[in-house]
C-alpha atoms as a PDB file:
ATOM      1  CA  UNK A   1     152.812  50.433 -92.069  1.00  0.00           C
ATOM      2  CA  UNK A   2     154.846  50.325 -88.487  1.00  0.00           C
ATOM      3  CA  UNK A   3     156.465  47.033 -87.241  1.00  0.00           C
ATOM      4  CA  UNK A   4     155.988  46.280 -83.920  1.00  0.00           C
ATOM      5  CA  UNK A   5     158.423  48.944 -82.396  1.00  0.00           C
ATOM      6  CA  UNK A   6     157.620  51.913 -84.229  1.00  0.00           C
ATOM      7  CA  UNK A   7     160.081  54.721 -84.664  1.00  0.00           C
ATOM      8  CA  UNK A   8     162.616  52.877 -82.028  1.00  0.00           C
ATOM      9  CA  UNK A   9     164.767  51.580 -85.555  1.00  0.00           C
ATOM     10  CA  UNK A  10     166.695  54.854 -85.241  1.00  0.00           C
ATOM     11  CA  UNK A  11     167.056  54.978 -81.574  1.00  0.00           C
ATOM     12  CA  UNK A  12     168.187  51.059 -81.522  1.00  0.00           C
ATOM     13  CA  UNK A  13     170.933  52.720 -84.130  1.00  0.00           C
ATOM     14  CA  UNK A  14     171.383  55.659 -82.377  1.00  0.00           C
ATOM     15  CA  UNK A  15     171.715  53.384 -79.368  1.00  0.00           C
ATOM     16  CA  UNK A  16     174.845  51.257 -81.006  1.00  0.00           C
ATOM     17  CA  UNK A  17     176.845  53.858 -81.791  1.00  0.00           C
ATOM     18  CA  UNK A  18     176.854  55.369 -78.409  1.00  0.00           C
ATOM     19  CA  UNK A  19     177.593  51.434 -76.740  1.00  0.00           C
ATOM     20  CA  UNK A  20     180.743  51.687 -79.091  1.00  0.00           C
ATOM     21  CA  UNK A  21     181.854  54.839 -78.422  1.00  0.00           C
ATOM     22  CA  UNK A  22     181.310  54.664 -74.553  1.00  0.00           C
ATOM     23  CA  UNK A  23     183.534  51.106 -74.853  1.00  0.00           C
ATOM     24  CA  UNK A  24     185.819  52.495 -76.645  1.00  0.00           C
ATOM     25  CA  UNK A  25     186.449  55.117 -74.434  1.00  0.00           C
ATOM     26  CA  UNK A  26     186.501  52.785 -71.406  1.00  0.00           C
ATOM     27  CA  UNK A  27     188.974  50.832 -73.056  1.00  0.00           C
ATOM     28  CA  UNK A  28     191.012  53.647 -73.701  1.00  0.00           C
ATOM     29  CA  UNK A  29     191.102  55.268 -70.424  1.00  0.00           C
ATOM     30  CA  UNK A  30     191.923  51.856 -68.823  1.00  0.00           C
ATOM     31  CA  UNK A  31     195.024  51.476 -71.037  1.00  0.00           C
ATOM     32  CA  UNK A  32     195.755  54.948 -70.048  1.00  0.00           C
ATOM     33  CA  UNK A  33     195.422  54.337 -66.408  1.00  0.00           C
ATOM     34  CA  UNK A  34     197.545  51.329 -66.934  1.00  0.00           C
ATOM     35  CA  UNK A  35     200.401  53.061 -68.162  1.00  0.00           C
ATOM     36  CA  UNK A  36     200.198  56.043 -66.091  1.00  0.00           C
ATOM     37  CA  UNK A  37     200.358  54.080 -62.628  1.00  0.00           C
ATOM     38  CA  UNK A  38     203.501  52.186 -64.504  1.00  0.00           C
ATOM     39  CA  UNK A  39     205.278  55.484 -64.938  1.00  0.00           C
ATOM     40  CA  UNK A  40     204.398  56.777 -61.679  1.00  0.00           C
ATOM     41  CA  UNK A  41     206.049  53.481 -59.792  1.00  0.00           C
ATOM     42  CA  UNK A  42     208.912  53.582 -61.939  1.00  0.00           C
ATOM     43  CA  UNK A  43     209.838  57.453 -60.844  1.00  0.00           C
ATOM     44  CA  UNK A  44     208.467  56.595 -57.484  1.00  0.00           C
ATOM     45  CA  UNK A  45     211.225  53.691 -57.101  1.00  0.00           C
ATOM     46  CA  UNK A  46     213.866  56.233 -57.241  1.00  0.00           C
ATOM     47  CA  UNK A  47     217.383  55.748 -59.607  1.00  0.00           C
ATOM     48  CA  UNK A  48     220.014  53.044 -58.518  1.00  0.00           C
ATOM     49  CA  UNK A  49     221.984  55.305 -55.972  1.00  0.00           C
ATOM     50  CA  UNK A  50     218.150  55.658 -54.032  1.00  0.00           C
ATOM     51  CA  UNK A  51     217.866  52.607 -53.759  1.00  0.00           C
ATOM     52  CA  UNK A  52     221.612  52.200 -52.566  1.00  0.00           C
ATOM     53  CA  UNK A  53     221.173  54.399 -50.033  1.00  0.00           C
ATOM     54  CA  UNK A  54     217.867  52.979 -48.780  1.00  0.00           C
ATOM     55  CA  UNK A  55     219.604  49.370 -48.996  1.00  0.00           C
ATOM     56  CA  UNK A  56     223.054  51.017 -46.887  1.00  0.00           C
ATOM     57  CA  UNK A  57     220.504  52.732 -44.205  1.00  0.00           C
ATOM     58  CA  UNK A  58     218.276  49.855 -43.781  1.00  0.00           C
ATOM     59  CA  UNK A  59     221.734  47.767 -42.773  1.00  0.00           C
ATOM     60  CA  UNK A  60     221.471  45.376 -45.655  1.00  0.00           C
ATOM     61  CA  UNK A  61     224.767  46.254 -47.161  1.00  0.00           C
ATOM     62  CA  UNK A  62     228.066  47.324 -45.652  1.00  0.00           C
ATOM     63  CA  UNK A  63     230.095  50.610 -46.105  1.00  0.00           C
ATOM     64  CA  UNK A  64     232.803  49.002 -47.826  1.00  0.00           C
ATOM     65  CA  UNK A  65     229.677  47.914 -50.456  1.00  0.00           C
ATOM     66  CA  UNK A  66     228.038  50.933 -50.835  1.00  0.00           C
ATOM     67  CA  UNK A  67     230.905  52.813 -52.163  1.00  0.00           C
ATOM     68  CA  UNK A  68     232.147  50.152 -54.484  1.00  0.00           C
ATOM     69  CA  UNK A  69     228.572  49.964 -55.650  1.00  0.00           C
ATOM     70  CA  UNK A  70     228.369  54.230 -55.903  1.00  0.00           C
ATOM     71  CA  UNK A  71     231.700  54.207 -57.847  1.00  0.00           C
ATOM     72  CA  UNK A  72     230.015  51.242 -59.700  1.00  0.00           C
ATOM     73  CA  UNK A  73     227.318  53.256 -60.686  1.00  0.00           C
ATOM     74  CA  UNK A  74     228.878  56.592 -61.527  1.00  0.00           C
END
């Protein structure tokens, strides 16, 4: 005899599984997003003599500082 709902028992089932695997997924892609946007800041930001060079042509530091601090650095 048929409960209340039928044949729905295998769709409710059906129905789990693909609320778990869409999370999942969403979870995973927002981790990956996460790190991606780190990584792309980091590179973006430049290496230590960029940002030297920015920090000498925006006035902040001196000659005499920038090229103790590019010796400094390699």
């Amino acid at each position: 005899m048929m409960d209340g709902f039928g044949n729905m028992g295998a769709f409710w089932g059906f129905g789990m599984i693909l609320f778990w695997v869409v999370l999942t997924a969403l979870i995973a892609w927002g981790v990956s997003a996460s790190l991606a946007g780190r990584d792309s800041t980091v590179k973006a930001s430049g290496g230590a003599l960029d940002i030297l060079k920015r920090r000498y042509a925006a006035g902040e530091i001196t000659q005499a500082e920038f090229e103790q601090a590019r010796k400094a650095i390699g």
